[in-house]
N, C-alpha and C. Protein backbone atom coordinates (compact mmCIF):
# COMPACT_ATOMS: atom_id res chain seq x y z
N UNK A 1 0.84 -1.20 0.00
CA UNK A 1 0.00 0.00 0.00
C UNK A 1 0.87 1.25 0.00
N UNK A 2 0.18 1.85 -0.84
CA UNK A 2 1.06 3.66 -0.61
C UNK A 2 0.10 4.63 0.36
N UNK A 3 0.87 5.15 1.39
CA UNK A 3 0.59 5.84 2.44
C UNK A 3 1.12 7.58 2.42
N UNK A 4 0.16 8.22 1.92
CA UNK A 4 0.81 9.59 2.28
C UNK A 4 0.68 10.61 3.17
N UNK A 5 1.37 11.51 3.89
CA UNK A 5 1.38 12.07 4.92
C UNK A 5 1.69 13.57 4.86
N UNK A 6 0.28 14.14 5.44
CA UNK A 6 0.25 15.92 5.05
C UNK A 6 -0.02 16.34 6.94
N UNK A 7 1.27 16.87 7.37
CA UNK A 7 1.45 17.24 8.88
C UNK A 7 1.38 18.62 9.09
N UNK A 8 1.26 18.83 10.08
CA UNK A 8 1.98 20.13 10.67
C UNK A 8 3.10 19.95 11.21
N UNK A 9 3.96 20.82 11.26
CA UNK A 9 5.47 20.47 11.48
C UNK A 9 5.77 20.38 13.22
N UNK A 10 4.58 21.04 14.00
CA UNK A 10 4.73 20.69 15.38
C UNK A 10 4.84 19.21 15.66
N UNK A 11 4.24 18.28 14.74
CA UNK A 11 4.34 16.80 15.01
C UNK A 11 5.48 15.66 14.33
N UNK A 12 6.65 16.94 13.57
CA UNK A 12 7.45 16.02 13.21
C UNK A 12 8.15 15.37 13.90
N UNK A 13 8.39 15.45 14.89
CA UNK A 13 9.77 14.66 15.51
C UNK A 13 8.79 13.09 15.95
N UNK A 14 7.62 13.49 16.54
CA UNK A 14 6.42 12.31 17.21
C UNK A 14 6.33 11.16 15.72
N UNK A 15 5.82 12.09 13.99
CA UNK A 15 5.64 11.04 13.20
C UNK A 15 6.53 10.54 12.44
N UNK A 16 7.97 10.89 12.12
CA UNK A 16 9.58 10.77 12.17
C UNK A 16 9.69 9.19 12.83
N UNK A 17 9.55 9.35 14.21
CA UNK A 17 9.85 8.32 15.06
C UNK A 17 9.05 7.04 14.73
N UNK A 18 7.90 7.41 14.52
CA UNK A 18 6.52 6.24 14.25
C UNK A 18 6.69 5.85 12.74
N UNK A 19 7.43 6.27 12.13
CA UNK A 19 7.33 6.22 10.32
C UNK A 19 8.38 5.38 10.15
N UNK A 20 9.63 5.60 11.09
CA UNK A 20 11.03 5.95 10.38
C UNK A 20 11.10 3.67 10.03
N UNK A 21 11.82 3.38 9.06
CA UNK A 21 11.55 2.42 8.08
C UNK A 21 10.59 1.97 7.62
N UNK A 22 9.40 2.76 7.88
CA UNK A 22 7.92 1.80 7.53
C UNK A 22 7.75 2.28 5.71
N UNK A 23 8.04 1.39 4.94
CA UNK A 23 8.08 1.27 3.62
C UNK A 23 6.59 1.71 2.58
N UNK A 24 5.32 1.69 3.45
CA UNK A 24 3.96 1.63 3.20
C UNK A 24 3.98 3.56 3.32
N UNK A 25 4.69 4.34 3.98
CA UNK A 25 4.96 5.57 3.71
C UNK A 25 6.00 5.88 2.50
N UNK A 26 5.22 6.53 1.47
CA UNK A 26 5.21 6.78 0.20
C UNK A 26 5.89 8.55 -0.18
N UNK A 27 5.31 9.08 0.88
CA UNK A 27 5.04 10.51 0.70
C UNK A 27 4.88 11.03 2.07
N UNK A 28 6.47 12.03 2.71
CA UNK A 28 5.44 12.95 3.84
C UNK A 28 5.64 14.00 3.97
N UNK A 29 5.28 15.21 4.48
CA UNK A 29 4.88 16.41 3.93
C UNK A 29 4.99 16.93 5.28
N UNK A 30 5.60 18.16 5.74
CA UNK A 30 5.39 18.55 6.77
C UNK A 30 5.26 20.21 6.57
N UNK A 31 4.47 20.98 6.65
CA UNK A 31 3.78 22.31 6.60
C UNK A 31 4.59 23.26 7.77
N UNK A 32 4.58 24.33 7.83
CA UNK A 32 4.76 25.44 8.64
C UNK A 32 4.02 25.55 9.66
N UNK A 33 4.36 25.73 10.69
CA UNK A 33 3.75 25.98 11.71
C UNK A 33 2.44 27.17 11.52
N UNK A 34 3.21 28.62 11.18
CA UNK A 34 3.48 29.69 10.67
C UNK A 34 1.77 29.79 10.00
N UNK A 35 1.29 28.70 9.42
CA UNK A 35 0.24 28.33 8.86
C UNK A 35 -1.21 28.31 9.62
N UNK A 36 -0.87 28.39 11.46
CA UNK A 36 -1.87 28.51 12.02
C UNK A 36 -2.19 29.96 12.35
N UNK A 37 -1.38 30.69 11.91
CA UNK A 37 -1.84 32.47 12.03
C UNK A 37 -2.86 32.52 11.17
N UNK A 38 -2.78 31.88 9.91
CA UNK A 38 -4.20 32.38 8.92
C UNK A 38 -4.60 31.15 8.63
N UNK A 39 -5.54 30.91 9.68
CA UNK A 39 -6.73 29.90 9.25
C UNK A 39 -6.98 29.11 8.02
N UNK A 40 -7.74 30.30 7.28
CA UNK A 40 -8.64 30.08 6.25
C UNK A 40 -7.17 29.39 5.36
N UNK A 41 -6.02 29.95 5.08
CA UNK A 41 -4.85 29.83 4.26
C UNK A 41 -4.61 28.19 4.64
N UNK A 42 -4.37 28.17 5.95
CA UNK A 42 -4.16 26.59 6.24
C UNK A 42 -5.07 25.72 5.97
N UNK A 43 -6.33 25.99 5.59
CA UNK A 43 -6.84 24.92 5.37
C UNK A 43 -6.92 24.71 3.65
N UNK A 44 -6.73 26.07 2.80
CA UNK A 44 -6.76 25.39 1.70
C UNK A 44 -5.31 25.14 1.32
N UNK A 45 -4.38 25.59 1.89
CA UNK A 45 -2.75 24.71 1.94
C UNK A 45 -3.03 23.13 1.70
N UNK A 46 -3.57 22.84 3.51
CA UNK A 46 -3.81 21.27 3.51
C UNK A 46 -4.40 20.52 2.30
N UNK A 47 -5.82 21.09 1.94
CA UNK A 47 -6.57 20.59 1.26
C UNK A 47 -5.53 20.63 -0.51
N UNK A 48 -5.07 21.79 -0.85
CA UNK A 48 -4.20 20.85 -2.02
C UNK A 48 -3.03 20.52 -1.86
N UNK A 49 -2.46 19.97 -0.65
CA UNK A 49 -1.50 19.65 -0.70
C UNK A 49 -1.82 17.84 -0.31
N UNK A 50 -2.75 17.73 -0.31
CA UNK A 50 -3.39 16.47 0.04
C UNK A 50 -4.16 16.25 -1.49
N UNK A 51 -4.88 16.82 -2.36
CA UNK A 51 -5.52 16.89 -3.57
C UNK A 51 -4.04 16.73 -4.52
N UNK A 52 -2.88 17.01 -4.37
CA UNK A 52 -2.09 16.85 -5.10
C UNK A 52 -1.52 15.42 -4.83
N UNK A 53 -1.55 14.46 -4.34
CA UNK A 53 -1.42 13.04 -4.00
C UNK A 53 -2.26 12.18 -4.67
N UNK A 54 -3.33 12.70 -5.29
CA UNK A 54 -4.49 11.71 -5.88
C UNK A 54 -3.28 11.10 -7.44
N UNK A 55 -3.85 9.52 -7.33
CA UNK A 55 -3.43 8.64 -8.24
C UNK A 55 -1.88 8.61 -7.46
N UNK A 56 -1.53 9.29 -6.53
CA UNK A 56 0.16 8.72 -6.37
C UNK A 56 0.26 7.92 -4.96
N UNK A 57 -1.11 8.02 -4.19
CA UNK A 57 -1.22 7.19 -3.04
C UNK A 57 -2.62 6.44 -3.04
N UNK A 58 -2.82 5.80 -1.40
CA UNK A 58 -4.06 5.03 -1.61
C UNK A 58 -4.89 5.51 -0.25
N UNK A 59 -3.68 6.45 0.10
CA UNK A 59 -4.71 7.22 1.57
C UNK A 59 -3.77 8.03 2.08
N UNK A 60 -4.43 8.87 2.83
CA UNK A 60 -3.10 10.08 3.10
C UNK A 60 -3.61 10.24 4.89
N UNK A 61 -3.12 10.09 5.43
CA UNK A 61 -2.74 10.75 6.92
C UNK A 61 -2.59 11.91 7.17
N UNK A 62 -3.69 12.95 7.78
CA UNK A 62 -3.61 14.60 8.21
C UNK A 62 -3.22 14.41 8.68
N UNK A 63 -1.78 14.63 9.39
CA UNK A 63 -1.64 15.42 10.92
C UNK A 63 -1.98 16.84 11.50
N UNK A 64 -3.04 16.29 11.54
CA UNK A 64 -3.66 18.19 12.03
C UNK A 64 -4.41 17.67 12.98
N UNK A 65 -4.87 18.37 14.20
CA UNK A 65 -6.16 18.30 14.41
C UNK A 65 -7.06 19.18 14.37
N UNK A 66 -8.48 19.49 14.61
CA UNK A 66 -9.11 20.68 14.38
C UNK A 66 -8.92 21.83 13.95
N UNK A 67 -7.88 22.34 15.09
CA UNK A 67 -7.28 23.11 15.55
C UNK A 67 -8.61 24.46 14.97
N UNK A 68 -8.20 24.95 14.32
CA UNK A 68 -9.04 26.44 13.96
C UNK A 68 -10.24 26.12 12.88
N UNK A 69 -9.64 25.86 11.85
CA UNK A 69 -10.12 25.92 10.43
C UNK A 69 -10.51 24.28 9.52
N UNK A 70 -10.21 23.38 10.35
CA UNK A 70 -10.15 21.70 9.68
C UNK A 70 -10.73 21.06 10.08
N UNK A 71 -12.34 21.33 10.83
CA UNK A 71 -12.86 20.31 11.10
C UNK A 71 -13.40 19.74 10.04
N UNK A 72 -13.72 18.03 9.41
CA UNK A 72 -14.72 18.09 8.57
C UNK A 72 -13.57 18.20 7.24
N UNK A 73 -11.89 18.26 7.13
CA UNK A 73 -11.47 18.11 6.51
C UNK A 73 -11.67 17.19 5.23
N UNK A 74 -11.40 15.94 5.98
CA UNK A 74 -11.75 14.56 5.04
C UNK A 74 -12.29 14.51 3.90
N UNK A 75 -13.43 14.68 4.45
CA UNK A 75 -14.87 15.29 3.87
C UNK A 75 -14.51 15.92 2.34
N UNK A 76 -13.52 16.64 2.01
CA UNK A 76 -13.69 17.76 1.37
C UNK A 76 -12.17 17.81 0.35
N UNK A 77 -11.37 16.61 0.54
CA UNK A 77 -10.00 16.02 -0.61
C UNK A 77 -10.70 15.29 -1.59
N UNK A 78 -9.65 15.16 -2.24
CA UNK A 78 -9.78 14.06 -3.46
C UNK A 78 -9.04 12.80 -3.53
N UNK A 79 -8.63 12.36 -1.96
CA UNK A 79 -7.76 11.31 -1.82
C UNK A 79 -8.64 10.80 -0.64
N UNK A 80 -9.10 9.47 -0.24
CA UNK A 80 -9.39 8.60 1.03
C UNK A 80 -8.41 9.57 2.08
N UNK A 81 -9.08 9.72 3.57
CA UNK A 81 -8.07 10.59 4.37
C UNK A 81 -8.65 10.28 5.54
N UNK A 82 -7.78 10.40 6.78
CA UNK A 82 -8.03 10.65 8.12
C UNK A 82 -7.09 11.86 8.74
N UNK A 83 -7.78 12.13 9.59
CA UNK A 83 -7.03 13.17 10.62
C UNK A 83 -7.30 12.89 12.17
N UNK A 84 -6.28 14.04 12.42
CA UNK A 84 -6.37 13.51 14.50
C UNK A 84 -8.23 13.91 14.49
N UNK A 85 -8.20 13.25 15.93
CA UNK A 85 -9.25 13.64 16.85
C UNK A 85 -8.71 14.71 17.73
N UNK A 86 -9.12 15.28 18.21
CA UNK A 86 -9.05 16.81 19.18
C UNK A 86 -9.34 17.97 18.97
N UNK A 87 -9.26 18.83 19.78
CA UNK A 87 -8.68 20.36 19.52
C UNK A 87 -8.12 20.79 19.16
N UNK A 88 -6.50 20.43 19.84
CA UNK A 88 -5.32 20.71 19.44
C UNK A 88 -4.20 19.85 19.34
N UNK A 89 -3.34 20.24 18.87
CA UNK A 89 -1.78 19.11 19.43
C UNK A 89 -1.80 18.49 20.85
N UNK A 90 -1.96 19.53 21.77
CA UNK A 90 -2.23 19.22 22.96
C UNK A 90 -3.08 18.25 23.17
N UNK A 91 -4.22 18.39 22.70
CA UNK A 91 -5.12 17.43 23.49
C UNK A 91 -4.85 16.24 22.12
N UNK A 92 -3.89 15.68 21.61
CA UNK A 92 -3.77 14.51 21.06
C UNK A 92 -2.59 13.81 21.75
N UNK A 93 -1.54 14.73 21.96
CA UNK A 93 -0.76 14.20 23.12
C UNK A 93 -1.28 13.75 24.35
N UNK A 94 -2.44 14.09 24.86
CA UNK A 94 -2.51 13.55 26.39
C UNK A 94 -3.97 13.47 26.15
N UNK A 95 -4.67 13.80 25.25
CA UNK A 95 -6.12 13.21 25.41
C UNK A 95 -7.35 14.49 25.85
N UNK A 96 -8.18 14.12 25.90
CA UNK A 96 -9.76 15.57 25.92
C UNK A 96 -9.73 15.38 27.44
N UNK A 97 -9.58 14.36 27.60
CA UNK A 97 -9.63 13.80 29.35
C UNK A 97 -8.38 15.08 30.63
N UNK A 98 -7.40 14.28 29.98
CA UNK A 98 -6.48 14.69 30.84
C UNK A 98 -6.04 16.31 30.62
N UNK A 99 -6.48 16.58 29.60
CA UNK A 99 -6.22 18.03 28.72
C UNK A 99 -7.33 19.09 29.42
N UNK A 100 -8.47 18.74 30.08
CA UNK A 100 -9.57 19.41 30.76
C UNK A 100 -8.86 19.29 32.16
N UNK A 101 -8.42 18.23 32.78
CA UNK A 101 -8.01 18.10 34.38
C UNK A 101 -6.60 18.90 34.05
N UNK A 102 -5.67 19.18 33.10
CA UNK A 102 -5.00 19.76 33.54
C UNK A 102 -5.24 21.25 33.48
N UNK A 103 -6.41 21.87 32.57
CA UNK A 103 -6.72 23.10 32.51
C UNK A 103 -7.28 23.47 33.53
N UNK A 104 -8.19 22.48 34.17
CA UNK A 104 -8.57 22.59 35.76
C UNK A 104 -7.91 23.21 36.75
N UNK A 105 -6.54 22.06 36.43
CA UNK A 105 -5.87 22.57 37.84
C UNK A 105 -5.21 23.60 37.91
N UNK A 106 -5.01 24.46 36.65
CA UNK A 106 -4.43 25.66 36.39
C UNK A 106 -4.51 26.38 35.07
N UNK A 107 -5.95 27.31 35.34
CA UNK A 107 -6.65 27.61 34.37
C UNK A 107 -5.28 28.50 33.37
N UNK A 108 -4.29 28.62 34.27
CA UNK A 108 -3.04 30.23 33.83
C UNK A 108 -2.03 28.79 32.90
N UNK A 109 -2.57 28.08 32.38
CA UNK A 109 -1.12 27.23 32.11
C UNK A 109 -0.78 27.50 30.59
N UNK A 110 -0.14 27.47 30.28
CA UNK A 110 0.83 27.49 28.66
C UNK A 110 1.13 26.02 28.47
N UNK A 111 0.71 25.23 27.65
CA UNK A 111 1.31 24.40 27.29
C UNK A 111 1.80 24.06 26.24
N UNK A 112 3.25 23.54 26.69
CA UNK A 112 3.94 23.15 25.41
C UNK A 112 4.27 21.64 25.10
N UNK A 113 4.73 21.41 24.22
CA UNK A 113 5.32 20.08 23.11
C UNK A 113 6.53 20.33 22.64
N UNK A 114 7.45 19.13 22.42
CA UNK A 114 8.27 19.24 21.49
C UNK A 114 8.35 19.96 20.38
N UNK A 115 7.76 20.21 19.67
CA UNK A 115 7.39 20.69 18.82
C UNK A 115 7.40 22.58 18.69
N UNK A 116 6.57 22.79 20.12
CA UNK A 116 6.72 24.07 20.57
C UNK A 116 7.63 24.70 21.25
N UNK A 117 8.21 23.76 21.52
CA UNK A 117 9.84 24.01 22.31
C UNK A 117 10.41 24.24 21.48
N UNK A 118 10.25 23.76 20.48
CA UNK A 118 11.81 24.20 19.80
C UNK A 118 10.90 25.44 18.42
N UNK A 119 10.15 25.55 18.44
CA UNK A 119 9.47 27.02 17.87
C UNK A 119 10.07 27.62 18.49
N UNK A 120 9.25 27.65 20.03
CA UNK A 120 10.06 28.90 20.96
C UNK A 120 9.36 30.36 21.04
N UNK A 121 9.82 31.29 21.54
CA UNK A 121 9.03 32.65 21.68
C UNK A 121 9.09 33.08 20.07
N UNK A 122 9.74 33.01 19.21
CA UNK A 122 9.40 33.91 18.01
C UNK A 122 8.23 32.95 17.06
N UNK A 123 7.54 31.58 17.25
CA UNK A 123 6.52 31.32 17.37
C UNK A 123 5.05 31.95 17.56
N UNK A 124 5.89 32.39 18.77
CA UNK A 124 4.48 32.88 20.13
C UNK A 124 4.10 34.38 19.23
N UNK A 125 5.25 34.94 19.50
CA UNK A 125 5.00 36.01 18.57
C UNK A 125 3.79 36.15 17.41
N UNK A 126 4.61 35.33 16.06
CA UNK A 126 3.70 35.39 15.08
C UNK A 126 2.61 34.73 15.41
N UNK A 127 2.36 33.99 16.15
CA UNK A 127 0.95 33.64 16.59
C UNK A 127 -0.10 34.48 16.94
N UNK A 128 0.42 35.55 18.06
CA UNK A 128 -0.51 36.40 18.67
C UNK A 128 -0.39 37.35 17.85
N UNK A 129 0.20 37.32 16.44
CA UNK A 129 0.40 38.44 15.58
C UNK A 129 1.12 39.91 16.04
N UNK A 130 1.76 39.66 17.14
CA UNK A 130 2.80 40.54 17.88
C UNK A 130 3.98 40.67 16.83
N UNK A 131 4.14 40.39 15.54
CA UNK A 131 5.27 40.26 14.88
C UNK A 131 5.02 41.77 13.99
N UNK A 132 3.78 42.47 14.09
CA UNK A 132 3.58 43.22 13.26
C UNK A 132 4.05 44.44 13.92
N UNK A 133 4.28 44.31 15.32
CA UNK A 133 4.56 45.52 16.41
C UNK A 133 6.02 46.04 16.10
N UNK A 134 7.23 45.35 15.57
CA UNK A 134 8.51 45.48 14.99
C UNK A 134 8.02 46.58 13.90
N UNK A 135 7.42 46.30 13.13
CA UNK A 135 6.98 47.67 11.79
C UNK A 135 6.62 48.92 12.37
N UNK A 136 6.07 48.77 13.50
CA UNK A 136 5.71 49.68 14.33
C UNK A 136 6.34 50.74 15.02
N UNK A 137 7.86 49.79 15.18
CA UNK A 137 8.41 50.19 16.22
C UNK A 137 8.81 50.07 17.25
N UNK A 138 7.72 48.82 18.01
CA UNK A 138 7.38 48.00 19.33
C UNK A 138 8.25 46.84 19.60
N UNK A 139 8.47 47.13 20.44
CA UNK A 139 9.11 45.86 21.25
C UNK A 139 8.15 44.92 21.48
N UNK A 140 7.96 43.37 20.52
CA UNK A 140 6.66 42.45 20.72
C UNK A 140 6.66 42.01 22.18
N UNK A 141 7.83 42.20 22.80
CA UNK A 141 8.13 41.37 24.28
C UNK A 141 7.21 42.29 25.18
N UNK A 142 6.89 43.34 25.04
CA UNK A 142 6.50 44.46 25.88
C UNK A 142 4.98 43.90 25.82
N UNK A 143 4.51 43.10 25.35
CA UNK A 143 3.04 42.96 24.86
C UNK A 143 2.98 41.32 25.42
N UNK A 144 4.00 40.38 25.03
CA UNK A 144 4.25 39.48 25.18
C UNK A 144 4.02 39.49 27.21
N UNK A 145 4.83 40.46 27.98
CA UNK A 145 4.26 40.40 29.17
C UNK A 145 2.90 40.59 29.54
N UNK A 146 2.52 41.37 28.90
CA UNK A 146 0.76 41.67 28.87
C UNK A 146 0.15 41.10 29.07
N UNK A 147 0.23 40.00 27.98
CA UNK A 147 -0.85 38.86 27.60
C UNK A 147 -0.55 37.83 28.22
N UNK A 148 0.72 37.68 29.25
CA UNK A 148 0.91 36.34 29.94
C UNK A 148 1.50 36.82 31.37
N UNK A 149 0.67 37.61 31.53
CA UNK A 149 0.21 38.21 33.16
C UNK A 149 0.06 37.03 34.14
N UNK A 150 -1.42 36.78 33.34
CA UNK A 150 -2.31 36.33 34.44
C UNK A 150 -2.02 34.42 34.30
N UNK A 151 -0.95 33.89 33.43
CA UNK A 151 -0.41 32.73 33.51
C UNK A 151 0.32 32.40 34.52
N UNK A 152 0.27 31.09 34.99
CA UNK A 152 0.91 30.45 35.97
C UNK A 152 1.99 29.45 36.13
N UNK A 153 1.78 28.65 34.87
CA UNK A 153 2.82 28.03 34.63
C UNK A 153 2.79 27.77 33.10
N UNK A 154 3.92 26.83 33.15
CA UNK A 154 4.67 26.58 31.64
C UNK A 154 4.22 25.09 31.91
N UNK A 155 3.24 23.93 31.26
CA UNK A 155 3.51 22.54 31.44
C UNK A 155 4.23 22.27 30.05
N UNK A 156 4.96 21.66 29.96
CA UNK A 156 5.42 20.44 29.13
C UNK A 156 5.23 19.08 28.96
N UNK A 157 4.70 18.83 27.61
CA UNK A 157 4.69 17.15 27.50
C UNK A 157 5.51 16.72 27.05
N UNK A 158 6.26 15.75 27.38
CA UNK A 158 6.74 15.07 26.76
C UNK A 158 6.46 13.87 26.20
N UNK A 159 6.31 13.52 25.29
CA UNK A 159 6.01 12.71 24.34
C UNK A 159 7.08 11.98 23.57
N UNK A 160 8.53 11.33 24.45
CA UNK A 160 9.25 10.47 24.47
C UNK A 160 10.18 10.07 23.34
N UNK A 161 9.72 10.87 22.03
CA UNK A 161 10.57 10.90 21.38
C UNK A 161 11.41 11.65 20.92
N UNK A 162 12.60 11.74 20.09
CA UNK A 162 13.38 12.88 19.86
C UNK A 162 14.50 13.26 20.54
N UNK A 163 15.34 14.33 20.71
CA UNK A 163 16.43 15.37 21.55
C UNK A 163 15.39 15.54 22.63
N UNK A 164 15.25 14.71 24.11
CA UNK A 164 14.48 15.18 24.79
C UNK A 164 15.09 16.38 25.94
N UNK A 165 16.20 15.84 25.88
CA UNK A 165 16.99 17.06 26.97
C UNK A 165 16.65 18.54 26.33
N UNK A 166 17.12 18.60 24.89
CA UNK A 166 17.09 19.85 24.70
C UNK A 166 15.85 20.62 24.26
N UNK A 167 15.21 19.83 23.78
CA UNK A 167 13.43 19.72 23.72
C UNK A 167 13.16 20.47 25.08
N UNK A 168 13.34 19.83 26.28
CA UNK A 168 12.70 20.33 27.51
C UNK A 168 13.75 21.44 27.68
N UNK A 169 14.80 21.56 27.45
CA UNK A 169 15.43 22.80 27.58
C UNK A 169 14.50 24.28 27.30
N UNK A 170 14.41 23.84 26.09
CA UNK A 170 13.89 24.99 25.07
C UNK A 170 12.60 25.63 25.63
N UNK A 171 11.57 24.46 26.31
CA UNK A 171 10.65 24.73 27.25
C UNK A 171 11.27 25.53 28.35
N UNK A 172 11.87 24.84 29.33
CA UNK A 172 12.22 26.12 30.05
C UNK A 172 12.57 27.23 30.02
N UNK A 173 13.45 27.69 29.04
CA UNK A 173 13.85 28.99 28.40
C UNK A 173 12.89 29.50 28.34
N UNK A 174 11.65 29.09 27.74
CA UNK A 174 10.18 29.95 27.13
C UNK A 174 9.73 30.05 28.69
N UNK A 175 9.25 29.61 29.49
CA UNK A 175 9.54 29.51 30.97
C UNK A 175 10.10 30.85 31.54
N UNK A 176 10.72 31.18 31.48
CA UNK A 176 11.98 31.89 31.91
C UNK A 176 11.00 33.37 31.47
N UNK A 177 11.40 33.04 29.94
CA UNK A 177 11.04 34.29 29.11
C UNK A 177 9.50 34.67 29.75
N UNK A 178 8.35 34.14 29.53
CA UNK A 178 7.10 34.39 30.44
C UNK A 178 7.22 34.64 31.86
N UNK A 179 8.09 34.26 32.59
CA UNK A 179 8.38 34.58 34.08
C UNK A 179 7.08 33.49 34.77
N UNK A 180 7.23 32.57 34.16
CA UNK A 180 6.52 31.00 35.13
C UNK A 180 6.95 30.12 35.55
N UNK A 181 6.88 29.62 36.64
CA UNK A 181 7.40 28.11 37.08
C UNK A 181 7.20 27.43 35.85
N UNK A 182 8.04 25.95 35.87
CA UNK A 182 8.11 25.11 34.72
C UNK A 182 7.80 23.68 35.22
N UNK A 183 6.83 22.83 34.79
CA UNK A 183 6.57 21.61 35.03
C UNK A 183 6.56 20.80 34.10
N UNK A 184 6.92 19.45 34.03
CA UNK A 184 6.66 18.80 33.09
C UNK A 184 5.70 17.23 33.19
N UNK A 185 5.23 16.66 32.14
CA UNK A 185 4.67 15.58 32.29
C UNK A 185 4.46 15.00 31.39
N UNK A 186 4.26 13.78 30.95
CA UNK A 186 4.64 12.91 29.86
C UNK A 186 3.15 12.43 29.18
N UNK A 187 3.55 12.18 27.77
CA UNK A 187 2.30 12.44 27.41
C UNK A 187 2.21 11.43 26.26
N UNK A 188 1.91 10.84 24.85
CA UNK A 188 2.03 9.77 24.22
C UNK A 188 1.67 9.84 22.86
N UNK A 189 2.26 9.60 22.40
CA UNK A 189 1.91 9.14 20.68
C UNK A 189 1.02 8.43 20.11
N UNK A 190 0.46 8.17 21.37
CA UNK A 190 -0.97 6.86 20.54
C UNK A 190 -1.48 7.41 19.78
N UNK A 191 -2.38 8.65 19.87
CA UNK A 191 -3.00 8.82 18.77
C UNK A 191 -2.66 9.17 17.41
N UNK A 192 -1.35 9.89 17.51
CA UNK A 192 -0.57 9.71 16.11
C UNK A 192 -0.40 8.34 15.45
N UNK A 193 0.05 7.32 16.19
CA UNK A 193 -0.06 6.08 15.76
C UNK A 193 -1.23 5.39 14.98
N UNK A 194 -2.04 5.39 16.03
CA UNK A 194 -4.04 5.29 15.45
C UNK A 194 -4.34 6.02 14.12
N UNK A 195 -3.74 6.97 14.11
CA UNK A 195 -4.38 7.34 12.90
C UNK A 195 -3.67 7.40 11.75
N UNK A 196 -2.17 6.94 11.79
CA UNK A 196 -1.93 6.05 10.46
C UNK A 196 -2.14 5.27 10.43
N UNK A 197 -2.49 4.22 11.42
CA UNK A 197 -3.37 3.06 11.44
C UNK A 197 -4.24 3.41 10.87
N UNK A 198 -5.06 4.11 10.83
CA UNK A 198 -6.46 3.90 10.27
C UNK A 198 -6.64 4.68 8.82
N UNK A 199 -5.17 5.42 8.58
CA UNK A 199 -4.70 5.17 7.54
C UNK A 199 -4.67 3.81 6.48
N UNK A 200 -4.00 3.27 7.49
CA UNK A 200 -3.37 2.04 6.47
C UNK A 200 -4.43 1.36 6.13
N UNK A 201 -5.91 1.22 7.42
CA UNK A 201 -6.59 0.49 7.05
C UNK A 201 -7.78 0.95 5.73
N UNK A 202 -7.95 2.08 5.74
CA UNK A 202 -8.64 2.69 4.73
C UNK A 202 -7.87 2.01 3.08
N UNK A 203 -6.17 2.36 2.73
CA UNK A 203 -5.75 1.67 1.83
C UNK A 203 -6.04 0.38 1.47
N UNK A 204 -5.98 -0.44 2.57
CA UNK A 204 -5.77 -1.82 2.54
C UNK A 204 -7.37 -2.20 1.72
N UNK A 205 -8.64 -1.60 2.67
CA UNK A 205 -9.99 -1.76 2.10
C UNK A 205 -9.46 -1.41 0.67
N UNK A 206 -9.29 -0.55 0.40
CA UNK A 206 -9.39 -0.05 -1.12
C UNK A 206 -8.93 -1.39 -1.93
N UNK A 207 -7.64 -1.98 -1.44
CA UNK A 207 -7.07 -3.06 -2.69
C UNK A 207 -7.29 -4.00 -2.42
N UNK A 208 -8.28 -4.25 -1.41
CA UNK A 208 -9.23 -5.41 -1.36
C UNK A 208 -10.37 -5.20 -2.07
């Protein structure tokens, strides 16, 4: 079977690890982060960058989840497809479950990933669109305290694969930079796994 793979690049190091000799991956694709500032842009990115795979695979693997603009993706290629379940990165690393009890216990939390660790604050930036404050004139950091006042901590998942030392490094630094305690806690790849699984199994139906 040919397996192709259209990510966001926060999940490369997690589908890297889960891929790396599996021969049934044909094609993988990893997108800009950069891509979740404009919505609407990311989703028709995804959508032909997944429409451009038709006739060269037999199912393609989103790595996205919801996030803003992709629910209902599937739905709407020209190739057989799955994507995560969740909200966010976050809640595919540790689940809707554990992702609510930890917002619970600290409504002020930032959480990061591998992935976001090594983004880092000039990430954060173009995210909150603080990158436009430089044209301005502005120091984005001056704004950057603003908006992460009323935060409490920094959690980190780790999700076991990769440079984990410097992975969690990079977290703390961002840590530092927000002026929050730093915690960490471990978190899992299953569902990245599952859903090239259910990848593969979508192909497999097909050439049966």
């Amino acid at each position: 079977m040919r397996i192709g793979i259209v990510a966001c690049d926060i999940f490369k190091q997690e589908i890297d690890a889960l891929t790396e000799g599996d021969e049934d991956i044909v094609h993988k694709e990893y997108l800009e982060f950069a891509l979740h500032v404009y919505p609407e842009e990311m989703r028709r990115t995804v959508i032909e960058k997944v429409n451009a795979l038709a006739g060269k695979v037999d199912a393609v693997f989103i790595g996205y989840a919801t996030c803003q603009k992709l629910s209902g993706l599937p739905s709407e290629v020209n190739v057989p497809a799955v994507m995560l379940d969740g909200d966010d990165c976050i809640s595919v690393f540790i689940g809707p479950v554990e992702y609510a009890r930890e917002k619970g216990a600290c409504t002020g939390t930032w959480f990061s990933s591998p992935g976001w660790a090594e983004q880092g604050m000039a990430a954060v930036i173009k995210e909150l669109h603080l990158d436009s404050m430089v044209d301005q004139g502005y120091d984005p950091m001056y704004f950057v305290d603003i908006i992460f006042a009323s935060y409490q901590r920094c959690l980190y998942i780790d999700t076991g694969v990769g440079d984990r030392e410097r992975c969690e490094a990079c977290s703390r630094e961002f840590a530092a930079q927000i002026k929050v305690p730093h915690y960490s806690r471990m978190g899992s790849v299953d569902r990245l796994a599952e859903g090239i699984r259910r990848a593969k199994e979508i192909a497999s139906a097909r050439d049966g």
